[in-house]
PDB file of N, CA and C in Angstrom:
ATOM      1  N   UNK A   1     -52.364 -68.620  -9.306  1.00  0.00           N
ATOM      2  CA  UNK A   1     -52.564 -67.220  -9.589  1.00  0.00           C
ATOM      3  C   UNK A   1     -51.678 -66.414  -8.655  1.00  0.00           C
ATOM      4  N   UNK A   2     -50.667 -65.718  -9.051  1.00  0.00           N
ATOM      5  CA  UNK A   2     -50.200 -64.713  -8.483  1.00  0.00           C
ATOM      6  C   UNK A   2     -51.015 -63.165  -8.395  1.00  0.00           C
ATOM      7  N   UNK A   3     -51.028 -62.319  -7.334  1.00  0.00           N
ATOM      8  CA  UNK A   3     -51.362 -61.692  -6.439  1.00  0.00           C
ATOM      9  C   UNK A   3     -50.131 -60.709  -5.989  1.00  0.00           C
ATOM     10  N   UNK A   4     -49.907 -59.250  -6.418  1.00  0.00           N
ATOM     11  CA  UNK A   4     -48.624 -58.705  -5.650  1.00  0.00           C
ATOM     12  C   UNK A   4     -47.119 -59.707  -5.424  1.00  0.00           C
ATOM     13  N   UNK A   5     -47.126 -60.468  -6.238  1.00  0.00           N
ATOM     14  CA  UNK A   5     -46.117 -61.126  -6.177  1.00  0.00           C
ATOM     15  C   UNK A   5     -45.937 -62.353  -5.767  1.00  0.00           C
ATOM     16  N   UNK A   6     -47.412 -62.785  -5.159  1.00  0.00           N
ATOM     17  CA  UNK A   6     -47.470 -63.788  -3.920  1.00  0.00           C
ATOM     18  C   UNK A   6     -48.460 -65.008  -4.397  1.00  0.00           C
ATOM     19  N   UNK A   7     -47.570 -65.984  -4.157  1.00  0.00           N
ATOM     20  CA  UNK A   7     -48.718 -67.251  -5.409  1.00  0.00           C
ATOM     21  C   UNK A   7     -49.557 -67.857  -4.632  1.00  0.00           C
ATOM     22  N   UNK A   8     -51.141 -67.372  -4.576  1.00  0.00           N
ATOM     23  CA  UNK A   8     -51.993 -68.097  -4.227  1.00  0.00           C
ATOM     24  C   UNK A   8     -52.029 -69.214  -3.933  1.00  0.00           C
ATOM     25  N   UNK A   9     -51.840 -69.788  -4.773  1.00  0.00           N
ATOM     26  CA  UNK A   9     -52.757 -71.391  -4.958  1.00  0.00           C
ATOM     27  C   UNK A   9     -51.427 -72.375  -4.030  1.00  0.00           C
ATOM     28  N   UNK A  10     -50.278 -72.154  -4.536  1.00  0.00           N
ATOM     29  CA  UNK A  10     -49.354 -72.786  -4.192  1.00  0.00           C
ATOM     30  C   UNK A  10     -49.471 -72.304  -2.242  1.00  0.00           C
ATOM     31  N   UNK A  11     -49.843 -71.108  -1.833  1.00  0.00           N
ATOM     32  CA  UNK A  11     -50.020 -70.872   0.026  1.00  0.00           C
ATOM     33  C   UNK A  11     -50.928 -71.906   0.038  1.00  0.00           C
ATOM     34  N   UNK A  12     -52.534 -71.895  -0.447  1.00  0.00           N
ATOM     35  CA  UNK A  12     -53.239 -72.545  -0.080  1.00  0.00           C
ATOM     36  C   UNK A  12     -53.127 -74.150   0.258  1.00  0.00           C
ATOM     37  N   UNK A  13     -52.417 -74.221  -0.610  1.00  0.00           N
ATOM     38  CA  UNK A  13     -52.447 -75.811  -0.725  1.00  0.00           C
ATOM     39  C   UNK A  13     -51.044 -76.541   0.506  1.00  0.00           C
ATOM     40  N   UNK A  14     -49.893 -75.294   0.790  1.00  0.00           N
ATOM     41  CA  UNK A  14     -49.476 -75.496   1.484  1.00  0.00           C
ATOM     42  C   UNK A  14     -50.205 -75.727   3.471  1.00  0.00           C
ATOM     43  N   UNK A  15     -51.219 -74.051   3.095  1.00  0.00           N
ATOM     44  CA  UNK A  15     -51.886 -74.254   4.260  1.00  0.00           C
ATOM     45  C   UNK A  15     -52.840 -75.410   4.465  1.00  0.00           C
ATOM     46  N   UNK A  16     -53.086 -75.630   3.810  1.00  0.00           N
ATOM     47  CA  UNK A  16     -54.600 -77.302   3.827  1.00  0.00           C
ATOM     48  C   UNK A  16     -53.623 -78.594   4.059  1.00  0.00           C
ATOM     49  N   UNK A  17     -52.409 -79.112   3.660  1.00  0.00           N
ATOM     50  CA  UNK A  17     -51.485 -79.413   4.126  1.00  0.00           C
ATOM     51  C   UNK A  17     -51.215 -79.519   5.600  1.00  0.00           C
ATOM     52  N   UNK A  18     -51.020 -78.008   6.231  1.00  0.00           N
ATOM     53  CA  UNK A  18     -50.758 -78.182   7.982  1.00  0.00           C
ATOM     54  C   UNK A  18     -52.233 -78.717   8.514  1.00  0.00           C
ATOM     55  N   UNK A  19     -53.319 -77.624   7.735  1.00  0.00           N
ATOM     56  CA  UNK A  19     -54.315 -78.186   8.416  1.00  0.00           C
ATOM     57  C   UNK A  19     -54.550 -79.745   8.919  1.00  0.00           C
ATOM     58  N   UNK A  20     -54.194 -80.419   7.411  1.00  0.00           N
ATOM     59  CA  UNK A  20     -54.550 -82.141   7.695  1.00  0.00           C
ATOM     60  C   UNK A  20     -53.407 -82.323   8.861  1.00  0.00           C
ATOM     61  N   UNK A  21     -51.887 -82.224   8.580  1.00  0.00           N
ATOM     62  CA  UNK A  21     -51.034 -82.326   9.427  1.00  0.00           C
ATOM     63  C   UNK A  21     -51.789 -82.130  10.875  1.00  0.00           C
ATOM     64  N   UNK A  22     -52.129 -81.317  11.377  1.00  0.00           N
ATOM     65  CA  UNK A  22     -52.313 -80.782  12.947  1.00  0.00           C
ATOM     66  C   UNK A  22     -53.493 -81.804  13.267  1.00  0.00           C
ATOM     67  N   UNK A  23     -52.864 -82.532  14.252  1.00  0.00           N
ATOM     68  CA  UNK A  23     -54.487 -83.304  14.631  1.00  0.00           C
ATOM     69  C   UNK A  23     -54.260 -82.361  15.830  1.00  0.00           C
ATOM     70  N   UNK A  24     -54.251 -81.774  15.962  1.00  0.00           N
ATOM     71  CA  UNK A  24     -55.068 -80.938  17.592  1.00  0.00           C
ATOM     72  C   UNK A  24     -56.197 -79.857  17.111  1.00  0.00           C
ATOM     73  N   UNK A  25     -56.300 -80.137  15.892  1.00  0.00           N
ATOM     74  CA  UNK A  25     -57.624 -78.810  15.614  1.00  0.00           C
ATOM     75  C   UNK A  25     -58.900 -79.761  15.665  1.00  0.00           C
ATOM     76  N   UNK A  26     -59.999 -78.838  16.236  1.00  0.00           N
ATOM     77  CA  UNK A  26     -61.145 -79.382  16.680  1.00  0.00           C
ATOM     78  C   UNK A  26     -61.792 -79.509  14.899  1.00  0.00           C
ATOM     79  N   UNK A  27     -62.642 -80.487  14.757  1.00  0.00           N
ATOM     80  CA  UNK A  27     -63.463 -80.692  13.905  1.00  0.00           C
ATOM     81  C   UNK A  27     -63.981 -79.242  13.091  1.00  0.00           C
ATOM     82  N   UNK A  28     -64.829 -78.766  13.770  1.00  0.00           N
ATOM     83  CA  UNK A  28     -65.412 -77.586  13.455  1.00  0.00           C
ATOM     84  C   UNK A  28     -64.642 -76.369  13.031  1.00  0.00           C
ATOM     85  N   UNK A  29     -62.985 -76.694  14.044  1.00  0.00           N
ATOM     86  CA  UNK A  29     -61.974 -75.496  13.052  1.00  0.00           C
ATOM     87  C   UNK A  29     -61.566 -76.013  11.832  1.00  0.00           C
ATOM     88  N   UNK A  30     -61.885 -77.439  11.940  1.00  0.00           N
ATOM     89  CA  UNK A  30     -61.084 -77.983  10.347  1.00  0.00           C
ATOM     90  C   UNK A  30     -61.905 -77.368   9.234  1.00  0.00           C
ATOM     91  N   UNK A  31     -63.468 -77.684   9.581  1.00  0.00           N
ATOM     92  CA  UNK A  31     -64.356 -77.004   8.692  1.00  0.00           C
ATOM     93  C   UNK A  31     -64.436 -76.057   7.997  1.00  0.00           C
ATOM     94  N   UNK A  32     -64.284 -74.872   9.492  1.00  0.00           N
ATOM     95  CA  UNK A  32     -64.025 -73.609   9.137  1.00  0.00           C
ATOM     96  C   UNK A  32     -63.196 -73.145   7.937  1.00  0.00           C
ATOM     97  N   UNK A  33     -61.856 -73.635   8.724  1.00  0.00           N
ATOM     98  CA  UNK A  33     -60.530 -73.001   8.033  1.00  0.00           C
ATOM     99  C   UNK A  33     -60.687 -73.385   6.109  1.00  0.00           C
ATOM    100  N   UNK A  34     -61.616 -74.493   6.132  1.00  0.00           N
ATOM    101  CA  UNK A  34     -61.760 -75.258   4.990  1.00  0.00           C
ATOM    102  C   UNK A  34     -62.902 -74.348   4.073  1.00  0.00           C
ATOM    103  N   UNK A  35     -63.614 -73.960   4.579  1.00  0.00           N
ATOM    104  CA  UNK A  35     -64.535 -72.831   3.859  1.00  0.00           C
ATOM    105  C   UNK A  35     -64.071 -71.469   3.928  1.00  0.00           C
ATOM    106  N   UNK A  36     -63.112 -71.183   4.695  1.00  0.00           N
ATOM    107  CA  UNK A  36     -62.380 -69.720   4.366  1.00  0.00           C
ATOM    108  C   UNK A  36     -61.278 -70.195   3.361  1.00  0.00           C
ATOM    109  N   UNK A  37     -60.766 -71.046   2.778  1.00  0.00           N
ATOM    110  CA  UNK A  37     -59.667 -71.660   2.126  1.00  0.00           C
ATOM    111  C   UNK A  37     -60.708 -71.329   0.485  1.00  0.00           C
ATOM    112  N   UNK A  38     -61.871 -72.456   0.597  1.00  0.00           N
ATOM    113  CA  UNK A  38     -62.763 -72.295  -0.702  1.00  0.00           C
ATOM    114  C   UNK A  38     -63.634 -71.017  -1.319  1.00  0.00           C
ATOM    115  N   UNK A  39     -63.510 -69.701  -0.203  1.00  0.00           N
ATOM    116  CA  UNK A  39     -64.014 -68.760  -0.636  1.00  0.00           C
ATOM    117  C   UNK A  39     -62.398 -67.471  -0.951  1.00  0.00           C
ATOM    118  N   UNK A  40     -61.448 -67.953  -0.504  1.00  0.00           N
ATOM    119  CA  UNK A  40     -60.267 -67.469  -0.963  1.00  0.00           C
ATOM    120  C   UNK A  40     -59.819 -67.616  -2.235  1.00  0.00           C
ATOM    121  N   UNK A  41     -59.819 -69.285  -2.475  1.00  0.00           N
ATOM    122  CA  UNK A  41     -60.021 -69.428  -3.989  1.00  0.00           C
ATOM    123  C   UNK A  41     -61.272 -69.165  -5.175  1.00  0.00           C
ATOM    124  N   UNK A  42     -62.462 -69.245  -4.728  1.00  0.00           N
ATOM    125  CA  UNK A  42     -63.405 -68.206  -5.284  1.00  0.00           C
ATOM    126  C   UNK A  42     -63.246 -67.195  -5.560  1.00  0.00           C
ATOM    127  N   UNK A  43     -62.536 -66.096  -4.085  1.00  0.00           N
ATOM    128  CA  UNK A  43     -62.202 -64.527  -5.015  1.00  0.00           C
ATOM    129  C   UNK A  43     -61.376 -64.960  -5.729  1.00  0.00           C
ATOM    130  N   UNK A  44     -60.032 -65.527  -5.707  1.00  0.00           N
ATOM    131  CA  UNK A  44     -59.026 -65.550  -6.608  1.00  0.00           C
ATOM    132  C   UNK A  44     -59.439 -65.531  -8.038  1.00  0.00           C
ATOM    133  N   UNK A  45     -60.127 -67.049  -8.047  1.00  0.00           N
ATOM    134  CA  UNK A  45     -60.930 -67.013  -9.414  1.00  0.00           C
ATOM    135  C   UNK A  45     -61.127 -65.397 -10.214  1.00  0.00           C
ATOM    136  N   UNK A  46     -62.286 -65.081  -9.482  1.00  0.00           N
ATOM    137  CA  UNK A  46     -62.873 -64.459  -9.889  1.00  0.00           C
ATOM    138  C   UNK A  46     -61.968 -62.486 -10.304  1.00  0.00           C
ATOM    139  N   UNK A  47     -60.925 -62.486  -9.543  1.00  0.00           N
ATOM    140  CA  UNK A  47     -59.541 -62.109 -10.311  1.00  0.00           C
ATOM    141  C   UNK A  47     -59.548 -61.458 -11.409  1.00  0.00           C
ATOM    142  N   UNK A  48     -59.533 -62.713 -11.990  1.00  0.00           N
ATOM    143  CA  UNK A  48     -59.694 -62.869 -13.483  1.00  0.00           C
ATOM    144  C   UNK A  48     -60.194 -62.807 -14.504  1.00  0.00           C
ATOM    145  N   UNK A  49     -61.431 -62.307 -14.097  1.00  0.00           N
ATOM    146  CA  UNK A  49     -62.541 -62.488 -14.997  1.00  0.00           C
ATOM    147  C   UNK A  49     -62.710 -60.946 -15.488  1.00  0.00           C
ATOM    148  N   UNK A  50     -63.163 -60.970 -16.895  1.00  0.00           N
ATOM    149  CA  UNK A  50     -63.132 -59.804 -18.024  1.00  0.00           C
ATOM    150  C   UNK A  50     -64.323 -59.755 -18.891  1.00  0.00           C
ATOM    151  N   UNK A  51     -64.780 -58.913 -19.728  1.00  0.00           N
ATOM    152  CA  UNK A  51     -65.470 -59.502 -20.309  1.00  0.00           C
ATOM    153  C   UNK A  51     -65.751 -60.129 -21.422  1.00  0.00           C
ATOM    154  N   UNK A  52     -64.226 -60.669 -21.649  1.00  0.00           N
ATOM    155  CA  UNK A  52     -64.042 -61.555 -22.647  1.00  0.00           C
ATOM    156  C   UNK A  52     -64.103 -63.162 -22.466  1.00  0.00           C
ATOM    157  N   UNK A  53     -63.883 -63.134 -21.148  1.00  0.00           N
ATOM    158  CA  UNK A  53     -64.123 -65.196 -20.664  1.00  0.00           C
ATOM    159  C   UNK A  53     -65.264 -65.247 -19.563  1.00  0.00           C
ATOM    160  N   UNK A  54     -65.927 -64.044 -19.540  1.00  0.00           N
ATOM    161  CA  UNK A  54     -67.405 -63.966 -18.222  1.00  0.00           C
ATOM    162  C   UNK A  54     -68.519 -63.343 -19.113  1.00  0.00           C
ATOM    163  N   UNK A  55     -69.774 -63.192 -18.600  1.00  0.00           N
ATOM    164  CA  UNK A  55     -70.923 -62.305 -19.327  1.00  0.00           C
ATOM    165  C   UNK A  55     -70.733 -61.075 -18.810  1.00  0.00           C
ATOM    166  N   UNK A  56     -70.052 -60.878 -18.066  1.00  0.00           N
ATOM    167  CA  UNK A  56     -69.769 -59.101 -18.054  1.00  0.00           C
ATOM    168  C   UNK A  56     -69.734 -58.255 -19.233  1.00  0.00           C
ATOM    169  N   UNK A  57     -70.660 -57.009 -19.647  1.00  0.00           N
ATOM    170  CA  UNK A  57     -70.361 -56.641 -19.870  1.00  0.00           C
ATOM    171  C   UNK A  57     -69.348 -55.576 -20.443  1.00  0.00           C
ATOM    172  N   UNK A  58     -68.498 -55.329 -21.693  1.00  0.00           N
ATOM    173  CA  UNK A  58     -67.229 -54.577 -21.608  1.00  0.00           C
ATOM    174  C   UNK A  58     -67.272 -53.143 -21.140  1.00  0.00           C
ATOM    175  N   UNK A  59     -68.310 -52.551 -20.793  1.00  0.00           N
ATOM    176  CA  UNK A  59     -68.289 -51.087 -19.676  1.00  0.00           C
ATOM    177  C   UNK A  59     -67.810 -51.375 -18.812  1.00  0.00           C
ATOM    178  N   UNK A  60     -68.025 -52.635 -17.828  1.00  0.00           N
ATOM    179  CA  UNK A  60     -67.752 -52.894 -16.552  1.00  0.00           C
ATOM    180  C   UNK A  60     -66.444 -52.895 -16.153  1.00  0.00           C
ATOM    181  N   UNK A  61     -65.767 -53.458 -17.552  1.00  0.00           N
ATOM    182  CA  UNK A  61     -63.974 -54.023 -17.732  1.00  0.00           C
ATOM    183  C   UNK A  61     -63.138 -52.728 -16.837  1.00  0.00           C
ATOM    184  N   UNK A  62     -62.553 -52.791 -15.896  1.00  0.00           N
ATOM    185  CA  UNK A  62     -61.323 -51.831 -15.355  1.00  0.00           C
ATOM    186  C   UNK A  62     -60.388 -51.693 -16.459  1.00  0.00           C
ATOM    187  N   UNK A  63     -59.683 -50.679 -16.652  1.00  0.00           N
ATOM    188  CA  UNK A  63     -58.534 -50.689 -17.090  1.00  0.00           C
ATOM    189  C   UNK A  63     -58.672 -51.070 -18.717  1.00  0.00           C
ATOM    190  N   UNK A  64     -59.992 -50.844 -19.020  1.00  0.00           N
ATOM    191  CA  UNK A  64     -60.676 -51.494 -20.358  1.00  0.00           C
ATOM    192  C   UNK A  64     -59.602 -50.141 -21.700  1.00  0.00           C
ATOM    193  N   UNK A  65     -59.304 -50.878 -22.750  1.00  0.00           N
ATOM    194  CA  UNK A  65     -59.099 -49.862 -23.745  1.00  0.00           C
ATOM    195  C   UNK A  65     -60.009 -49.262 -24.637  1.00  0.00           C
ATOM    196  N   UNK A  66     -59.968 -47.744 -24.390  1.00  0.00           N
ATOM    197  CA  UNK A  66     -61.446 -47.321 -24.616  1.00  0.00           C
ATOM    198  C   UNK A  66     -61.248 -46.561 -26.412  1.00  0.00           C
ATOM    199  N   UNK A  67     -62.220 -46.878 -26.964  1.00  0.00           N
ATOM    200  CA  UNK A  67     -61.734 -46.740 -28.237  1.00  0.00           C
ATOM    201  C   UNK A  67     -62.620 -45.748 -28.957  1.00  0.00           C
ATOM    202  N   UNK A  68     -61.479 -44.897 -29.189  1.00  0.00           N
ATOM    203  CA  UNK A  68     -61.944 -42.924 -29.616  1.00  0.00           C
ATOM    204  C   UNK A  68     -63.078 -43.188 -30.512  1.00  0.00           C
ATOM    205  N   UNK A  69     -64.067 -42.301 -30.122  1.00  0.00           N
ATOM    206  CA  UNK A  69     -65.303 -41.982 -31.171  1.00  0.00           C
ATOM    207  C   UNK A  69     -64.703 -41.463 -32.032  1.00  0.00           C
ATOM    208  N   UNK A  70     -65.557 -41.780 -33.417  1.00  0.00           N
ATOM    209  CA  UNK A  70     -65.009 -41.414 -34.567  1.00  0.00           C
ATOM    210  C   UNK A  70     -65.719 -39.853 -34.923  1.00  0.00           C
ATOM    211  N   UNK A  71     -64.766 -38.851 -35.195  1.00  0.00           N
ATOM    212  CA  UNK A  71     -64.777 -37.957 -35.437  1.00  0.00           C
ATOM    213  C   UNK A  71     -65.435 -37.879 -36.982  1.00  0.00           C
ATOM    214  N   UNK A  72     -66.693 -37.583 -37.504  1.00  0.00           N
ATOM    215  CA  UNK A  72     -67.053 -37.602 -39.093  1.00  0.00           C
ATOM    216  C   UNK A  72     -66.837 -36.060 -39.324  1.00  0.00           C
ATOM    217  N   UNK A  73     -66.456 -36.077 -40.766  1.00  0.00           N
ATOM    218  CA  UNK A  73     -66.457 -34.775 -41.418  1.00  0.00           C
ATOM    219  C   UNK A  73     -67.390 -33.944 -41.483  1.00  0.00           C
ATOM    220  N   UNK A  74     -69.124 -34.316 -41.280  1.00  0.00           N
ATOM    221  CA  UNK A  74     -69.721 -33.776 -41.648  1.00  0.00           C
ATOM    222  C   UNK A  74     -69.724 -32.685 -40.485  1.00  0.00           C
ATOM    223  N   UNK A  75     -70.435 -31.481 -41.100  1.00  0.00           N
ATOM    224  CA  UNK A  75     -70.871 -30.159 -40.000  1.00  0.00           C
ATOM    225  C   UNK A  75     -71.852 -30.477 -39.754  1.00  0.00           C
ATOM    226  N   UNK A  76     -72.185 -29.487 -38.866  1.00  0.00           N
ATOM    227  CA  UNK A  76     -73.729 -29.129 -38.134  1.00  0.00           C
ATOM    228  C   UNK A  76     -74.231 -28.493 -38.878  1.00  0.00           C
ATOM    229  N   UNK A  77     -75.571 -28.369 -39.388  1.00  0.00           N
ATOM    230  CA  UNK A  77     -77.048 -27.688 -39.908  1.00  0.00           C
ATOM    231  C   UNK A  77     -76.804 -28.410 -41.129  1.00  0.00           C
ATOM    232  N   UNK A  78     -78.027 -27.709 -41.715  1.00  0.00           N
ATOM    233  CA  UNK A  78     -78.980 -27.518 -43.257  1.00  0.00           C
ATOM    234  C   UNK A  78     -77.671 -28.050 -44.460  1.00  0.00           C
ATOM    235  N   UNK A  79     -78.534 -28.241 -45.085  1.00  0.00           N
ATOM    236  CA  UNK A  79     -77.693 -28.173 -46.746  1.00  0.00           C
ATOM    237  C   UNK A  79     -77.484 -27.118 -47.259  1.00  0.00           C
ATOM    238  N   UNK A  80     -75.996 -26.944 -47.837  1.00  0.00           N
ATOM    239  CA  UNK A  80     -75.654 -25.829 -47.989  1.00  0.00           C
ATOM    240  C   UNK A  80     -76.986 -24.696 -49.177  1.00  0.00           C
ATOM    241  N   UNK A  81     -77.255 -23.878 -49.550  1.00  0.00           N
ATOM    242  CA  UNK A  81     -78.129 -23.254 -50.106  1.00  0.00           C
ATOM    243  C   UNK A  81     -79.336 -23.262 -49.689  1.00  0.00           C
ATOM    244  N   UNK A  82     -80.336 -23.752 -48.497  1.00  0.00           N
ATOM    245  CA  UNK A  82     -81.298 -24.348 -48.246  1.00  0.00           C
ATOM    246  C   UNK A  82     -81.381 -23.106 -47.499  1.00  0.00           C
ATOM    247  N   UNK A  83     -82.508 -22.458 -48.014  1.00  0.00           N
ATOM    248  CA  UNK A  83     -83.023 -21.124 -46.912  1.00  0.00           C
ATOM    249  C   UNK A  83     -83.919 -21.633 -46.007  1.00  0.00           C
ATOM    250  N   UNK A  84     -83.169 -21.498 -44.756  1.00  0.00           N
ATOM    251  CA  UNK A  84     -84.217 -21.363 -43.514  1.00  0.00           C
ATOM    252  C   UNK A  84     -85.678 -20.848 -43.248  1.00  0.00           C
ATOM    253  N   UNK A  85     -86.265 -21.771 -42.173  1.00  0.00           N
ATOM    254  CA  UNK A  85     -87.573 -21.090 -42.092  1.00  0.00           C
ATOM    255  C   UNK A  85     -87.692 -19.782 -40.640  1.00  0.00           C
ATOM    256  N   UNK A  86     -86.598 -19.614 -40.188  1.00  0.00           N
ATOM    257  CA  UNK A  86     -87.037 -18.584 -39.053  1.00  0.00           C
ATOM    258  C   UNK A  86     -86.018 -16.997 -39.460  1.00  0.00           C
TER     259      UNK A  86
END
């Protein structure tokens, strides 16, 4: 998934890469860095989502194409000849 120009998936996978590379990171940073990596790709995912491939509703959609109420011919009030009661 590109991002402003900038391809996600292809950084990530580069960064998880050094990670394994570097044995001087402590256990617990490997972890870390490894659950900020899987919630990076979570937002990414989620990117994407519309409410045509999620249960989102289509109000929710940004940038949604909003499609003109239909204007009917008919007027306002009574039938024509119909004398009022006030």
């Amino acid at each position: 998934m590109k991002v402003s120009g900038l391809d996600i998936e292809s950084n990530v996978e580069k960064i998880k890469q050094q990670i394994e590379a570097d044995k001087t990171l402590s256990p617990s940073m490997r972890t870390t860095l490894d659950l900020l990596l899987l919630i990076v790709n979570l937002l990414c995912q989620r990117l994407g989502l519309n409410s045509r491939n999620s249960s989102k509703p289509p109000s929710s959609d940004p940038n949604r194409e909003k499609s003109p109420k239909n204007n009917s011919s008919n007027t306002t009030g009574g039938q024509k000849g119909h004398k009022g009661s006030t």
